[in-house]
C-alpha atoms as a PDB file:
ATOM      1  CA  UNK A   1      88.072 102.772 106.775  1.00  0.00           C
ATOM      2  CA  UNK A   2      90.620 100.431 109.200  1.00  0.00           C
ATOM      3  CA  UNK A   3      91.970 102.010 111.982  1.00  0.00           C
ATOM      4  CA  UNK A   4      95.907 100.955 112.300  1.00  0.00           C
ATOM      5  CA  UNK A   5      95.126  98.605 115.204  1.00  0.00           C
ATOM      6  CA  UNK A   6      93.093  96.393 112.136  1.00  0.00           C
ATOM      7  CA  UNK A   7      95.792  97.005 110.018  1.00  0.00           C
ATOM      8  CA  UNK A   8      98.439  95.161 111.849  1.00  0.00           C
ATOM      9  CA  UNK A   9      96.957  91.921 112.851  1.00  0.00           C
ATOM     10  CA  UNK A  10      97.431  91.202 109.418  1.00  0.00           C
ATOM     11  CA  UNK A  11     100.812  92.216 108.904  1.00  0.00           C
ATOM     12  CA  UNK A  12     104.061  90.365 109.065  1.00  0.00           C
ATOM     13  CA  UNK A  13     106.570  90.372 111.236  1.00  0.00           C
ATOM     14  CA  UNK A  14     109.734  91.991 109.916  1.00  0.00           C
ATOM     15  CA  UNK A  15     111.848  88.751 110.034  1.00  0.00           C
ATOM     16  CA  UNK A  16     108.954  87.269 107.670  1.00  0.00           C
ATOM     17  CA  UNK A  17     108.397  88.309 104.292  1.00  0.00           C
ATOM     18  CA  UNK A  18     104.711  88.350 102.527  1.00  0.00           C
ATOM     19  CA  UNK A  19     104.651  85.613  99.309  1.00  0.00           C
ATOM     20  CA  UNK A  20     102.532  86.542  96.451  1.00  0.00           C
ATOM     21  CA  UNK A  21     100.710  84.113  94.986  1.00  0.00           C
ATOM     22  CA  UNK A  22      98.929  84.724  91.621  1.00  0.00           C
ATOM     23  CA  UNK A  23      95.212  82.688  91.588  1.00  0.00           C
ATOM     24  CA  UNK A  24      92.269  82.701  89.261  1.00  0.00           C
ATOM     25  CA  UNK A  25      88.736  83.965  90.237  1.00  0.00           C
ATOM     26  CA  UNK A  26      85.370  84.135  88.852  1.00  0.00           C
ATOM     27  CA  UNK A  27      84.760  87.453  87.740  1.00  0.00           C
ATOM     28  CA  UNK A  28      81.790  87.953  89.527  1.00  0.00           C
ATOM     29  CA  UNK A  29      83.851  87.219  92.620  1.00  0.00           C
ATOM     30  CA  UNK A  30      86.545  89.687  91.814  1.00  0.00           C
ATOM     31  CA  UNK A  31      83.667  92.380  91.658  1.00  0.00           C
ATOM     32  CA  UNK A  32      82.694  91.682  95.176  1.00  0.00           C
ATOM     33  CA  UNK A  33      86.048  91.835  96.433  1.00  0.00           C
ATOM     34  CA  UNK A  34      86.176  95.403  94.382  1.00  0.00           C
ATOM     35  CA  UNK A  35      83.327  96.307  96.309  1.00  0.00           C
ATOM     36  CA  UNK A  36      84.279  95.637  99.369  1.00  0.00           C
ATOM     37  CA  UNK A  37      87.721  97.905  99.454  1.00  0.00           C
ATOM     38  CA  UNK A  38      85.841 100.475  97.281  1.00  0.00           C
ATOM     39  CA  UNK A  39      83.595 100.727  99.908  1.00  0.00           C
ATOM     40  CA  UNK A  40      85.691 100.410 102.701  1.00  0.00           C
ATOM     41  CA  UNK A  41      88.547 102.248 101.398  1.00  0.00           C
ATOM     42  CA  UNK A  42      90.299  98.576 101.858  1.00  0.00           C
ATOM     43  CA  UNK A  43      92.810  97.029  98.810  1.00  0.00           C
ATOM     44  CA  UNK A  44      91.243  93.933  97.805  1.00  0.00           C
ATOM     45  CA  UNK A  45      94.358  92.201  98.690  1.00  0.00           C
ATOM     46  CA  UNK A  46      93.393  93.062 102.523  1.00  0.00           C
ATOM     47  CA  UNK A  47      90.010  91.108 102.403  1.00  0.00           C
ATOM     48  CA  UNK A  48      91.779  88.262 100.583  1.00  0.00           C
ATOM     49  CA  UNK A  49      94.206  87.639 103.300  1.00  0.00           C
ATOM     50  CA  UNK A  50      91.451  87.671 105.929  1.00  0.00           C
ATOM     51  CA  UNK A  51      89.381  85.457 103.630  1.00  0.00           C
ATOM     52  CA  UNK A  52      92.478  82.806 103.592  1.00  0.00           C
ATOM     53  CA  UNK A  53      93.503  83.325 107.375  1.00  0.00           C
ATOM     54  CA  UNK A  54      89.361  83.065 108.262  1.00  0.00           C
ATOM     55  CA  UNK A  55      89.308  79.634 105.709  1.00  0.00           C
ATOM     56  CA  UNK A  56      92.361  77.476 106.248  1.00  0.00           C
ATOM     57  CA  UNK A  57      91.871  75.699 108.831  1.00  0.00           C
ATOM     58  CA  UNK A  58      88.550  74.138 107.993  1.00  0.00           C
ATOM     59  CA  UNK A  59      90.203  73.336 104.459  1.00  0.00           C
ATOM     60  CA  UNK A  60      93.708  71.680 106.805  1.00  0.00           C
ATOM     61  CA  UNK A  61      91.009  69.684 108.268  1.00  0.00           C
ATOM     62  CA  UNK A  62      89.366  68.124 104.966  1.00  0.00           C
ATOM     63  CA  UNK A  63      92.414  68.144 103.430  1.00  0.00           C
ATOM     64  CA  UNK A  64      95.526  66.962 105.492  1.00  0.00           C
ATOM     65  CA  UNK A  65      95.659  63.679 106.615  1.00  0.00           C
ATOM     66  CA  UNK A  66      95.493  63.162 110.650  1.00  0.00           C
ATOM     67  CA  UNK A  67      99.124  63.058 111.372  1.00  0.00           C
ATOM     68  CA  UNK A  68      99.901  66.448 108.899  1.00  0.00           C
ATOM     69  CA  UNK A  69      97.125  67.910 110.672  1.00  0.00           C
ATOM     70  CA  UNK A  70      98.286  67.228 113.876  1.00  0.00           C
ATOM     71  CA  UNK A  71     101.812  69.088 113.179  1.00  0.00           C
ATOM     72  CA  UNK A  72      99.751  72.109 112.082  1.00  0.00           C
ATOM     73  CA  UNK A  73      97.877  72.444 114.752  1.00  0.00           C
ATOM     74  CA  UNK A  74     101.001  71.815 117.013  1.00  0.00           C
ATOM     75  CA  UNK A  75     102.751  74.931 115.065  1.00  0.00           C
ATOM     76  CA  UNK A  76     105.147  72.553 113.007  1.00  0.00           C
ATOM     77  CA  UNK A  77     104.030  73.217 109.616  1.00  0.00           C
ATOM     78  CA  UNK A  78     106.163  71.219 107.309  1.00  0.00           C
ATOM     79  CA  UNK A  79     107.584  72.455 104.132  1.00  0.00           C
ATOM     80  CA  UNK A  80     105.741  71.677 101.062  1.00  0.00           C
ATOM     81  CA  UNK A  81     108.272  69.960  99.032  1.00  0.00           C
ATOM     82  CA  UNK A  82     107.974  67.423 101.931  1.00  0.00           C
ATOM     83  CA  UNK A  83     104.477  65.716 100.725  1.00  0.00           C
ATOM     84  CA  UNK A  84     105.566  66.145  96.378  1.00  0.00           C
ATOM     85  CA  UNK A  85     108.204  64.930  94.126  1.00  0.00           C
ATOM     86  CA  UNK A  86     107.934  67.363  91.524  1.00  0.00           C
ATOM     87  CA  UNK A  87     108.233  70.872  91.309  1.00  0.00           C
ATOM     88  CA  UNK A  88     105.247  73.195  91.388  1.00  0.00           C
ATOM     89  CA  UNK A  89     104.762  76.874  90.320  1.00  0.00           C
ATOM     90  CA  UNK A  90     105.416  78.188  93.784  1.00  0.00           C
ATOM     91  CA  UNK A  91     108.702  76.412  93.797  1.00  0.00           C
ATOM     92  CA  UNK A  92     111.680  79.266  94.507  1.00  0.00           C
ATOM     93  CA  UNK A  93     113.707  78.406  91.332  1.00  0.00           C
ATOM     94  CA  UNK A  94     117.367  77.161  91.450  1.00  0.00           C
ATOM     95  CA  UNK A  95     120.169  78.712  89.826  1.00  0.00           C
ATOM     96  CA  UNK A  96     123.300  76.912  89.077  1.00  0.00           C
ATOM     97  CA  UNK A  97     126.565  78.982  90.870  1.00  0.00           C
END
């Protein structure tokens, strides 16, 4: 089980709000991840977001070119529709007023 000190390193601060983002895994992946907050009396969600805070960087640094990767690691992260022209599923939609 977490203790609540465990619990809040990985929550956000009120001002920010959590995204959800829907992804595909193998099922044999999605078991593990089962047994981990079965065991642990974690929610799988918990070990995902530890997976991607534990991962991203060494994926920034394979995937972002220098100068991209350079804001990052300075704390400017640019917005995403910065480096695409179209629209992706994560896109907030936009409603005509």
């Amino acid at each position: 089980m977490f203790n609540s000190a465990e619990r809040r390193l990985v929550r956000p601060r009120k001002a920010e709000k959590l995204k959800v983002v829907a992804v595909r895994i193998d099922p044999g992946i999605e078991r593990r991840l089962r047994l981990l907050a079965e065991t642990s009396g974690g929610k799988p969600s918990f070990f995902l977001q530890q997976l991607i805070e534990g991962g991203i960087s060494a994926l920034e640094e394979v995937w972002l070119p220098a100068d991209q990767l350079a804001q990052v690691r300075a704390g400017e992260v640019p917005g995403p529709a910065a480096f695409r022209a179209a629209p992706d599923l994560f896109d907030e939609p936009e409603f005509d007023r």
